[in-house]
Protein backbone atom coordinates (compact mmCIF):
# COMPACT_ATOMS: atom_id res chain seq x y z
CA UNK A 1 70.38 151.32 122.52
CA UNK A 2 70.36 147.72 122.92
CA UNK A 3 74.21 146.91 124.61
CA UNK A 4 75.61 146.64 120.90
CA UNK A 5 78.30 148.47 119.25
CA UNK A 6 79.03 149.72 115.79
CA UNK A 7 82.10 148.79 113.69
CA UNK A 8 82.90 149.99 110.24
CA UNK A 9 82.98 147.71 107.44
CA UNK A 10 81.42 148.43 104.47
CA UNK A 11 78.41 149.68 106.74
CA UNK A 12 78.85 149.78 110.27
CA UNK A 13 78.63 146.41 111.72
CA UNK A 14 75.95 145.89 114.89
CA UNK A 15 77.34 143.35 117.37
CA UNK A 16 74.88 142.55 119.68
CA UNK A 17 77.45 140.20 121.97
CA UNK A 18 74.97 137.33 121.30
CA UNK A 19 76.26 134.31 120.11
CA UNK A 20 73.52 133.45 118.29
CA UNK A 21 70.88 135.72 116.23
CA UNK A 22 71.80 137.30 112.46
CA UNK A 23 74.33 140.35 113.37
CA UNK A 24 72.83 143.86 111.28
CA UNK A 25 74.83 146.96 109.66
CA UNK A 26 73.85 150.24 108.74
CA UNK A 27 74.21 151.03 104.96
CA UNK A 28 73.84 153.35 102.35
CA UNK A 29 72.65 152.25 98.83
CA UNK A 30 73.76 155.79 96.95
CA UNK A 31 70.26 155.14 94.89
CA UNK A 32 66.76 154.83 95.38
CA UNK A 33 65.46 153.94 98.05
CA UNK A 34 67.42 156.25 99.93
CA UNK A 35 65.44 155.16 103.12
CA UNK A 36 64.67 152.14 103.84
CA UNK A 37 64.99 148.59 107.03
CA UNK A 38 65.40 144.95 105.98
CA UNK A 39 65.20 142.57 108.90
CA UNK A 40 66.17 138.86 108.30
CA UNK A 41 64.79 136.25 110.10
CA UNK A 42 66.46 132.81 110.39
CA UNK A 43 64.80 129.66 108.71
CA UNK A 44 65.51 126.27 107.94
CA UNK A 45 64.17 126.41 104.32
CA UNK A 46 64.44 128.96 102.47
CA UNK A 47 62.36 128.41 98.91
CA UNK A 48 59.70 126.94 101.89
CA UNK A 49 59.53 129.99 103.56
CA UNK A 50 59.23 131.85 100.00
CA UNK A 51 56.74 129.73 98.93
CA UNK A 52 54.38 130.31 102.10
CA UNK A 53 54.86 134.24 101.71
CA UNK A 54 54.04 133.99 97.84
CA UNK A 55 50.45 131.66 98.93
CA UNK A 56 50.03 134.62 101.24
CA UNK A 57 50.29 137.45 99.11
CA UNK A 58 53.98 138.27 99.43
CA UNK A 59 56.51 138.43 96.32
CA UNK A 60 59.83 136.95 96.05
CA UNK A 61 62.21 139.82 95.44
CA UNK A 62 65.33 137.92 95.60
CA UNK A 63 65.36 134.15 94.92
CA UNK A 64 67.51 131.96 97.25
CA UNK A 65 71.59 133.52 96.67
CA UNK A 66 73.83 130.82 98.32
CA UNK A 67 76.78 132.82 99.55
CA UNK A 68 79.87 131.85 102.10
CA UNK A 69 77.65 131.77 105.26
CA UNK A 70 74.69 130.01 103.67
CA UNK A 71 71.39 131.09 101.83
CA UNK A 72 69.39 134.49 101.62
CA UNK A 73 66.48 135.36 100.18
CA UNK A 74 64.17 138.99 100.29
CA UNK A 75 60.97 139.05 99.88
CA UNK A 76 58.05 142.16 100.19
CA UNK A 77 54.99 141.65 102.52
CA UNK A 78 51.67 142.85 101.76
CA UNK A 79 52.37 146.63 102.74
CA UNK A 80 55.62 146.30 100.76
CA UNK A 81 58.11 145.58 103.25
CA UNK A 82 61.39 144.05 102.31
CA UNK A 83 62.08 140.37 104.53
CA UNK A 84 65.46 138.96 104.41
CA UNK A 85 65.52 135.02 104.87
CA UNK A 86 68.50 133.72 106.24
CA UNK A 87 70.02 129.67 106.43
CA UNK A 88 73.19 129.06 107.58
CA UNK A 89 75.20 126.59 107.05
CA UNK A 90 75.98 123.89 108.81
């Protein structure tokens, strides 16, 4: 759609050619919720950013997870959408 491609990893991998931006995948969970999109957006604080959802209404679904890359978070919206947070390292 965009220019991408797919690769398989453990979900197909979407490389958009950028060299910047949070590459996606396509995934199955095998359990409810069968259907559903995360998007992550990129921030320099993470508990900030969770903080400022939670004074707006939002819930923290996942708590800040360092992993290799850096720190995620999730967290719903108002109409129950799932946010990804994203810092990387470095």
């Amino acid at each position: 759609m965009a220019g991408g491609q797919a690769d398989r990893h453990p979900g197909p991998a979407i490389d958009t050619a950028s060299q910047e931006g949070i590459p996606g995948h396509i995934t199955s969970l095998g359990h409810e919720p069968q259907h559903y999109t995360i998007f992550y957006v990129e921030v320099d604080d993470v508990q900030a950013c969770l903080d400022k959802a939670s004074s707006l209404g939002g819930k923290t679904l996942v708590p800040p997870v360092k992993i290799p890359t850096g720190t995620f978070a999730w967290f719903s919206d108002l109409d129950g959408n799932t946010i990804g947070l994203l810092k990387r390292n470095g």
